[in-house]
PDB file of N, CA and C in Angstrom:
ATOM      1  N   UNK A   1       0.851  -1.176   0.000  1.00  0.00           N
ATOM      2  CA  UNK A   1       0.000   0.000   0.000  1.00  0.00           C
ATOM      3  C   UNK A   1       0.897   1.241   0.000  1.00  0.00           C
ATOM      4  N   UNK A   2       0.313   2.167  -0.586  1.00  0.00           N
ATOM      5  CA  UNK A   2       1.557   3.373  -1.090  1.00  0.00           C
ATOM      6  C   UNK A   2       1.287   4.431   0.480  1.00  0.00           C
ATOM      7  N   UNK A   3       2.445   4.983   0.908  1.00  0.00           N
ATOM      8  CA  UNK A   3       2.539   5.887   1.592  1.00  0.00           C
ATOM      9  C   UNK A   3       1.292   6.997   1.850  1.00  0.00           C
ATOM     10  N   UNK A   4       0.741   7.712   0.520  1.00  0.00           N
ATOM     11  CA  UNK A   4      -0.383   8.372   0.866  1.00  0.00           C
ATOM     12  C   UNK A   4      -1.246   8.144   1.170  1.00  0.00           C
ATOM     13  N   UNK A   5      -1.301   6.696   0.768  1.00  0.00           N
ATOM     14  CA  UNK A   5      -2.998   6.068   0.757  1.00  0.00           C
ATOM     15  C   UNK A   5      -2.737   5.910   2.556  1.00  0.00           C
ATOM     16  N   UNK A   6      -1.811   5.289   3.485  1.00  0.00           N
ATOM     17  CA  UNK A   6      -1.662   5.180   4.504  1.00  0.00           C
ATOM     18  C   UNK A   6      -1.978   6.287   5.687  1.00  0.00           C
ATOM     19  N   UNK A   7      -1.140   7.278   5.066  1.00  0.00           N
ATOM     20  CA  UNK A   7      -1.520   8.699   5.423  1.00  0.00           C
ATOM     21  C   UNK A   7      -3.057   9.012   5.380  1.00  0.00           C
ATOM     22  N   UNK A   8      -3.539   9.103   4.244  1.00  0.00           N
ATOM     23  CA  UNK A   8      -5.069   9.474   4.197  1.00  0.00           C
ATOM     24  C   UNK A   8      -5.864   8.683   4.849  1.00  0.00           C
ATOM     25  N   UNK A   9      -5.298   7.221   4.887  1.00  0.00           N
ATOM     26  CA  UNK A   9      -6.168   6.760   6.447  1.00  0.00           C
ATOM     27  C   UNK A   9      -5.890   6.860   7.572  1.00  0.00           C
ATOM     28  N   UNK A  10      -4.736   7.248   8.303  1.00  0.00           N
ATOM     29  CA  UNK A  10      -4.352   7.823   9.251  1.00  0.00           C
ATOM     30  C   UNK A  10      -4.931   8.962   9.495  1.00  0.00           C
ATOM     31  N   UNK A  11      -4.920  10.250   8.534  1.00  0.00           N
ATOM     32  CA  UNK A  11      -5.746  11.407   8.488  1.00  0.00           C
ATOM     33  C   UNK A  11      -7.465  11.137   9.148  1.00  0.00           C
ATOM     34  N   UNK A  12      -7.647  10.342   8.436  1.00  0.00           N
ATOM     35  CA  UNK A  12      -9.416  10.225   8.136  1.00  0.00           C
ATOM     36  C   UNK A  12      -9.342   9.476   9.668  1.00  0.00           C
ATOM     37  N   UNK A  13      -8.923   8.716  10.429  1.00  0.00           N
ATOM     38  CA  UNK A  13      -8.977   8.269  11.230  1.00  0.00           C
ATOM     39  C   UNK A  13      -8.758   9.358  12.181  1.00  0.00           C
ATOM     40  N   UNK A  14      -8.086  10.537  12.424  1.00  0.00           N
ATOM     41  CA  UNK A  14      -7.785  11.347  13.232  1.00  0.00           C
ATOM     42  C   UNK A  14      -8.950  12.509  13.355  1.00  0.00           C
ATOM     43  N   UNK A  15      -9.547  12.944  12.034  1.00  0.00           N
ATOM     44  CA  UNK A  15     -10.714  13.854  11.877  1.00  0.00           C
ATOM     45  C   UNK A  15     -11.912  12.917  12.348  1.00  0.00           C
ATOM     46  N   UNK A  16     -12.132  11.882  12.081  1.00  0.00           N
ATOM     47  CA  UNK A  16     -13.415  10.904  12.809  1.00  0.00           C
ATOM     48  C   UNK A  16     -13.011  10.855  13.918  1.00  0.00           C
ATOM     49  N   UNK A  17     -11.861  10.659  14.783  1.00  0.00           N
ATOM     50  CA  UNK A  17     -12.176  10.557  16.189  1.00  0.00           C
ATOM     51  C   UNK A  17     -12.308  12.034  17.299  1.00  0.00           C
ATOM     52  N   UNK A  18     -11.437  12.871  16.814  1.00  0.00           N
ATOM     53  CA  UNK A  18     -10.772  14.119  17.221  1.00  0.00           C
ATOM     54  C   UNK A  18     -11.966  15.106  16.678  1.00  0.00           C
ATOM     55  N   UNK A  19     -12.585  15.123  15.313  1.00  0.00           N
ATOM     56  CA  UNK A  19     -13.481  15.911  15.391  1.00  0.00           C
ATOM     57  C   UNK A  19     -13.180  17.204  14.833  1.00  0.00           C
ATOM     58  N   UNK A  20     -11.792  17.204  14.033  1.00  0.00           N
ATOM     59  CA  UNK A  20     -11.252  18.637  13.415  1.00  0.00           C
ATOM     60  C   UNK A  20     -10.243  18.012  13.048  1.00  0.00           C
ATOM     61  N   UNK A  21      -9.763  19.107  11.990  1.00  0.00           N
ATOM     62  CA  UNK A  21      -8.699  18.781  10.803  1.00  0.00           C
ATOM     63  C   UNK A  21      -8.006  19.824  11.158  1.00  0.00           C
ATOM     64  N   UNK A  22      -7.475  20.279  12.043  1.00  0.00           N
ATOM     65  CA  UNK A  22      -6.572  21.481  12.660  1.00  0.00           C
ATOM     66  C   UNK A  22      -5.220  21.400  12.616  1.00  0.00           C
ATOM     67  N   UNK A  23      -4.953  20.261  11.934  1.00  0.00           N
ATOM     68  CA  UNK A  23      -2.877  19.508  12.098  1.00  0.00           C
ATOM     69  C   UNK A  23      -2.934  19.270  10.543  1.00  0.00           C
ATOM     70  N   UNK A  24      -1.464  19.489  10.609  1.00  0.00           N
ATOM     71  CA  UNK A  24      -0.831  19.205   9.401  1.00  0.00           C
ATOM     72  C   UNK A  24      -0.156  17.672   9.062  1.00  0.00           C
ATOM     73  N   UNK A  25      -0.667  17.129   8.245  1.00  0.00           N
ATOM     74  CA  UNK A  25       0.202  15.426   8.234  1.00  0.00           C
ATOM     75  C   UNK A  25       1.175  15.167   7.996  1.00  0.00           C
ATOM     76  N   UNK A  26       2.464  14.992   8.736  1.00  0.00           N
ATOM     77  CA  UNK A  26       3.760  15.174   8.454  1.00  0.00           C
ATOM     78  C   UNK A  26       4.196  14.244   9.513  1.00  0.00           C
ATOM     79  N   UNK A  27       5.892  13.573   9.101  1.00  0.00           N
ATOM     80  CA  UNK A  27       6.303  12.804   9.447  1.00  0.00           C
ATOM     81  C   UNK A  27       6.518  12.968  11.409  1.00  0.00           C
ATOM     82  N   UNK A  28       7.082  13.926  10.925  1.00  0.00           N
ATOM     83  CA  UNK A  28       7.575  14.667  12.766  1.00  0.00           C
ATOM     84  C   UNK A  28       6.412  15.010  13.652  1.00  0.00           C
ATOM     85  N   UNK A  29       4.648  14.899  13.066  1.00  0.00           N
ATOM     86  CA  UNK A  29       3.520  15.038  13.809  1.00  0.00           C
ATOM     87  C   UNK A  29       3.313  14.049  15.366  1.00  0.00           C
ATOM     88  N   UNK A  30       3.126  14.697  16.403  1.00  0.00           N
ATOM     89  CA  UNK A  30       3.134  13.994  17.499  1.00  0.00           C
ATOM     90  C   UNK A  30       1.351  14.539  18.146  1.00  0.00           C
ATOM     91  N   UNK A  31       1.664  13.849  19.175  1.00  0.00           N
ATOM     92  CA  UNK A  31      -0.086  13.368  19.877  1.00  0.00           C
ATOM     93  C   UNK A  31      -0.078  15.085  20.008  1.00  0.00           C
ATOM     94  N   UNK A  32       0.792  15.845  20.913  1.00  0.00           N
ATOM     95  CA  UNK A  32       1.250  16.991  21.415  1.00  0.00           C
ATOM     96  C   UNK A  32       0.833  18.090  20.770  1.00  0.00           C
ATOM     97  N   UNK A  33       1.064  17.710  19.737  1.00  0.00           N
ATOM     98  CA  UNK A  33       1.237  18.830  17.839  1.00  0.00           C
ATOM     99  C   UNK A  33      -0.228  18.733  18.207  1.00  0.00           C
ATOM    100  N   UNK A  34      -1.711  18.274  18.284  1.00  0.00           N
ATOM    101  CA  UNK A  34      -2.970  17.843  17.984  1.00  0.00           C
ATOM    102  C   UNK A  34      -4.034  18.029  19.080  1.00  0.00           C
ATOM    103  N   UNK A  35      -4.489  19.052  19.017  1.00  0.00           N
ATOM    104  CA  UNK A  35      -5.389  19.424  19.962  1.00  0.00           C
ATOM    105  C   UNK A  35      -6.700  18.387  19.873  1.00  0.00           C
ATOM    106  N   UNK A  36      -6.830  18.118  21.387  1.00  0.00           N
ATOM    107  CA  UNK A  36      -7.633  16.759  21.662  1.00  0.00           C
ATOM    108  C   UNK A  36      -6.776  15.270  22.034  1.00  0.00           C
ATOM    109  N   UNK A  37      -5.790  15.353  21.163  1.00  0.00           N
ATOM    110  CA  UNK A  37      -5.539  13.981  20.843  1.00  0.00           C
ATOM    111  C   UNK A  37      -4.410  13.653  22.545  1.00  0.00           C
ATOM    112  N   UNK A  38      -5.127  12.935  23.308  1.00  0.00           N
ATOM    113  CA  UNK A  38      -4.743  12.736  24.529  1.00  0.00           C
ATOM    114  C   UNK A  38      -4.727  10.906  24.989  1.00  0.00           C
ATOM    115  N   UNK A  39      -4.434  10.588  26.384  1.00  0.00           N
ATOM    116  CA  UNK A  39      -4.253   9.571  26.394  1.00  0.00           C
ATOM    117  C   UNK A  39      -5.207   8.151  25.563  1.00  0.00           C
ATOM    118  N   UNK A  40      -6.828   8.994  25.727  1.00  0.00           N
ATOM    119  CA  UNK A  40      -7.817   7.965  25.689  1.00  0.00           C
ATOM    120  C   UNK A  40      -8.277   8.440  24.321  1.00  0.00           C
ATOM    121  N   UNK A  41      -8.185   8.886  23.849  1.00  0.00           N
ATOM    122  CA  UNK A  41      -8.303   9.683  22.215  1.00  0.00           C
ATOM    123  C   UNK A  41      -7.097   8.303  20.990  1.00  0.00           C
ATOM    124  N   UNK A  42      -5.845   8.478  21.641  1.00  0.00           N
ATOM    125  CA  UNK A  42      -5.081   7.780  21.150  1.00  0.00           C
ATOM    126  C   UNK A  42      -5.363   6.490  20.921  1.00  0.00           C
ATOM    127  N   UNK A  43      -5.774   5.420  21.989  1.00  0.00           N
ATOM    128  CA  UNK A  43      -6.354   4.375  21.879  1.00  0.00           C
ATOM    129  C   UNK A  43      -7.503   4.392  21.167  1.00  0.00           C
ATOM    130  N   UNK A  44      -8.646   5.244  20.797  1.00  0.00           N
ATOM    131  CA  UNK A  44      -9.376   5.100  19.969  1.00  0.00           C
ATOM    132  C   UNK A  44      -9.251   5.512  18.406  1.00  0.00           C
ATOM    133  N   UNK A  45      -8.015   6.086  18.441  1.00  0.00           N
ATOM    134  CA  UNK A  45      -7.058   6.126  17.020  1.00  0.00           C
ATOM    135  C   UNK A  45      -6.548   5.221  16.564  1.00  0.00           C
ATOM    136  N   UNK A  46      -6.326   4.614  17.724  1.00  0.00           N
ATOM    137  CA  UNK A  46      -5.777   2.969  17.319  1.00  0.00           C
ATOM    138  C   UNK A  46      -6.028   1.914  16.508  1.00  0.00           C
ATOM    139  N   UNK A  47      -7.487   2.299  17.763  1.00  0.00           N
ATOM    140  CA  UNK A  47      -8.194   1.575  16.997  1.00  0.00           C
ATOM    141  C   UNK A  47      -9.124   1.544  15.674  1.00  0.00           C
ATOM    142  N   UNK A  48      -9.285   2.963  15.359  1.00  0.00           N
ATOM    143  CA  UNK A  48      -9.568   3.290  14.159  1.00  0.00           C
ATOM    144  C   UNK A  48      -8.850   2.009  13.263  1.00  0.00           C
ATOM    145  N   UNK A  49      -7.673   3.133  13.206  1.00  0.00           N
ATOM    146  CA  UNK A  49      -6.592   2.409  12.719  1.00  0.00           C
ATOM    147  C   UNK A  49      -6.421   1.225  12.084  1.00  0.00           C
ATOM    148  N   UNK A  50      -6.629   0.778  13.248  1.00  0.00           N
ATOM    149  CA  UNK A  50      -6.825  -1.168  12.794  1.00  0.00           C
ATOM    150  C   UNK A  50      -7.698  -1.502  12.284  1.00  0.00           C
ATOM    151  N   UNK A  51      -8.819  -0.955  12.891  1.00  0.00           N
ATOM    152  CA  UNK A  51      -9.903  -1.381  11.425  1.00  0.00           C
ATOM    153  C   UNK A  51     -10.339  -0.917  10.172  1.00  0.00           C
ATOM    154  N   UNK A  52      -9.962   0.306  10.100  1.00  0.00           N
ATOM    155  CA  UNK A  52      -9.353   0.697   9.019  1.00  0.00           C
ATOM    156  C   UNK A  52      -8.708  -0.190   7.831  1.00  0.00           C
ATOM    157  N   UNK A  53      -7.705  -0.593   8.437  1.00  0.00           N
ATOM    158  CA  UNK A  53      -6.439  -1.406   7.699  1.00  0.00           C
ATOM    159  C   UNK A  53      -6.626  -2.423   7.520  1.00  0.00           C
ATOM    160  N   UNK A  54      -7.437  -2.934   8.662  1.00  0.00           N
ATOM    161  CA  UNK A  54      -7.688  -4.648   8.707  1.00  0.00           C
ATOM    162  C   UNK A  54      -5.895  -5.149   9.247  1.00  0.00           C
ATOM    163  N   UNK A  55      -6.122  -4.472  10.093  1.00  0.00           N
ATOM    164  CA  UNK A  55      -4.656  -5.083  10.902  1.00  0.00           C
ATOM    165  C   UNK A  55      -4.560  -5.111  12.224  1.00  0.00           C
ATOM    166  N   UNK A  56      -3.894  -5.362  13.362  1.00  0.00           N
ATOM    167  CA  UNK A  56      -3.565  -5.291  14.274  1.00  0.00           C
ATOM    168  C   UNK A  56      -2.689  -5.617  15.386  1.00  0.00           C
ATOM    169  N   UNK A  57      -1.764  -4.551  15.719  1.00  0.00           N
ATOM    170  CA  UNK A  57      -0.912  -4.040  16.416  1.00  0.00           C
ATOM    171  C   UNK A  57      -0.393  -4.480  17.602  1.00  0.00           C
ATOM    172  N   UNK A  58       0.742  -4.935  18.019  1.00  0.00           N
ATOM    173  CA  UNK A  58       0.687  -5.489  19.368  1.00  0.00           C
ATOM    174  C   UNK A  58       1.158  -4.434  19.962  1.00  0.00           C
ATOM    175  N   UNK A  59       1.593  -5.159  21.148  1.00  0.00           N
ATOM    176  CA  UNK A  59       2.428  -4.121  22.257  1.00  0.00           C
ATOM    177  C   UNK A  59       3.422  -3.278  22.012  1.00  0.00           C
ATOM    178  N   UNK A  60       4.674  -4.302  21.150  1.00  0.00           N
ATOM    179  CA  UNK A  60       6.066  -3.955  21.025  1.00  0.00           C
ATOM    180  C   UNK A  60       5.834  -2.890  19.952  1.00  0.00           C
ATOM    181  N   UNK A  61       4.725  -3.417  19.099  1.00  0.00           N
ATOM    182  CA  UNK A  61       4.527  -2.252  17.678  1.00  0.00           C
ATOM    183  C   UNK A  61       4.299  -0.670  18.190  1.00  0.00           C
ATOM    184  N   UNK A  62       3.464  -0.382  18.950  1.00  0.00           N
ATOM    185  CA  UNK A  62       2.981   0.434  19.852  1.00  0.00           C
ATOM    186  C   UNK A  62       4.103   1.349  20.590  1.00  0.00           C
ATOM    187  N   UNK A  63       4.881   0.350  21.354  1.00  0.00           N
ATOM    188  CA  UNK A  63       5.762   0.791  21.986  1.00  0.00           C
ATOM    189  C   UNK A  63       6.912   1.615  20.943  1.00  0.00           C
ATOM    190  N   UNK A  64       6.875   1.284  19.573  1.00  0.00           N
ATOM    191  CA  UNK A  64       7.557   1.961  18.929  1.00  0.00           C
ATOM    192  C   UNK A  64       7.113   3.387  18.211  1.00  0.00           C
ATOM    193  N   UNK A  65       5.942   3.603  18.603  1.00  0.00           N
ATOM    194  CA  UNK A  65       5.470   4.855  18.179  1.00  0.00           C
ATOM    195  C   UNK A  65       5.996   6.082  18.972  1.00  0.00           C
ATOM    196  N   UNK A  66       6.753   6.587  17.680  1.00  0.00           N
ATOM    197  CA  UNK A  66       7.551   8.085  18.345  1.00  0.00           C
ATOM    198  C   UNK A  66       6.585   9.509  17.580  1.00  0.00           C
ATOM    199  N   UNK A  67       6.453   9.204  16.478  1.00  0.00           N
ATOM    200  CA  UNK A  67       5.813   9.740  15.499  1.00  0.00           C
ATOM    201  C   UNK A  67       4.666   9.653  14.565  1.00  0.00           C
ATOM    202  N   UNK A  68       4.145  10.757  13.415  1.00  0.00           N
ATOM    203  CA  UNK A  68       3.346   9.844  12.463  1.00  0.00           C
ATOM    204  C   UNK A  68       4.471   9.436  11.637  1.00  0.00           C
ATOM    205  N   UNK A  69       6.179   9.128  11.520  1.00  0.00           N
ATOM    206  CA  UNK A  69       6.834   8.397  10.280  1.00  0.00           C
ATOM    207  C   UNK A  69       6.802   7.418  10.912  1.00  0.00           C
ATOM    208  N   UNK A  70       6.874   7.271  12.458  1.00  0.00           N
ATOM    209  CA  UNK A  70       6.828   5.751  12.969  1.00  0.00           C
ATOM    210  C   UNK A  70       5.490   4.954  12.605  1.00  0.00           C
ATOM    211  N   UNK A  71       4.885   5.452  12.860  1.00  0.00           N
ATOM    212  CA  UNK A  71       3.063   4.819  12.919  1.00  0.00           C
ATOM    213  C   UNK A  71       3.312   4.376  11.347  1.00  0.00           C
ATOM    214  N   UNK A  72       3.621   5.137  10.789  1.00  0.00           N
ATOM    215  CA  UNK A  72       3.390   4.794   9.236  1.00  0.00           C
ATOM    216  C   UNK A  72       4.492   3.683   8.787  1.00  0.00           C
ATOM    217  N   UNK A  73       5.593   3.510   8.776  1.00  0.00           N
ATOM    218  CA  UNK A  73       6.704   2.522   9.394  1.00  0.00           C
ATOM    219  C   UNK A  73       5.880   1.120   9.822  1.00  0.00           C
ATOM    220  N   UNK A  74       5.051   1.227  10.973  1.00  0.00           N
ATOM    221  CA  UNK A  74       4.628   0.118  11.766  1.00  0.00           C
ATOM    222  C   UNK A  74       3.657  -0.430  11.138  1.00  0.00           C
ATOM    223  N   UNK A  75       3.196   0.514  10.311  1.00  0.00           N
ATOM    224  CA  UNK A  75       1.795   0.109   9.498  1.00  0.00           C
ATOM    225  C   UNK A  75       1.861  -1.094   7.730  1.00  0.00           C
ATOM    226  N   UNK A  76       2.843  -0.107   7.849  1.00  0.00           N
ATOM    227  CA  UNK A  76       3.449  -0.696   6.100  1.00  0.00           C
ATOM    228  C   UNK A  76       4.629  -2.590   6.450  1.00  0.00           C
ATOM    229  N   UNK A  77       4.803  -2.425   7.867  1.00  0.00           N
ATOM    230  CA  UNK A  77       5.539  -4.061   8.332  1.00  0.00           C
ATOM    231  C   UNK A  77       4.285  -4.689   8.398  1.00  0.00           C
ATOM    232  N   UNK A  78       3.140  -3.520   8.564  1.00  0.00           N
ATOM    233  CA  UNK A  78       1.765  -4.889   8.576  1.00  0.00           C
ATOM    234  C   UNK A  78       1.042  -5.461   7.806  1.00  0.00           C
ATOM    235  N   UNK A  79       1.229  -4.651   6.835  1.00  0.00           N
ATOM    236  CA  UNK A  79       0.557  -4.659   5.177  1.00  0.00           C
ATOM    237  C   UNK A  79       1.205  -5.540   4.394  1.00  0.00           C
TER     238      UNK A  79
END
């Protein structure tokens, strides 16, 4: 799956849970950068996410999220 298409579901997953398109999608984007996007917000990004993709994520994958280049990284080892 190509990079944008990943992105644009990452995106679309962030405006459906969060409720605004107020961030810019970029590699260096963090929870921080994203008004709303907080502990219990995140987990339901997650889970977007996964069903979204039709994938799902363990612990260690998780634990590697620094960024959106990581998330996107973790996503494309799942695809």
């Amino acid at each position: 799956m190509e990079i944008d298409v990943i992105k644009e579901k990452i995106s679309n997953a962030l405006v459906s849970i969060l409720g605004h398109n107020n961030f810019e999608m970029h590699d260096e984007l963090t929870a921080k950068d994203v008004d709303g996007w907080d502990s219990l917000s995140h987990m339901m990004i997650i889970t977007k996410i996964e069903e979204e993709l039709n994938i799902r994520f363990k612990l260690r994958d998780l634990n590697k999220l620094k960024n959106m280049g990581s998330l996107v990284s973790v996503i494309q080892s799942k695809i």
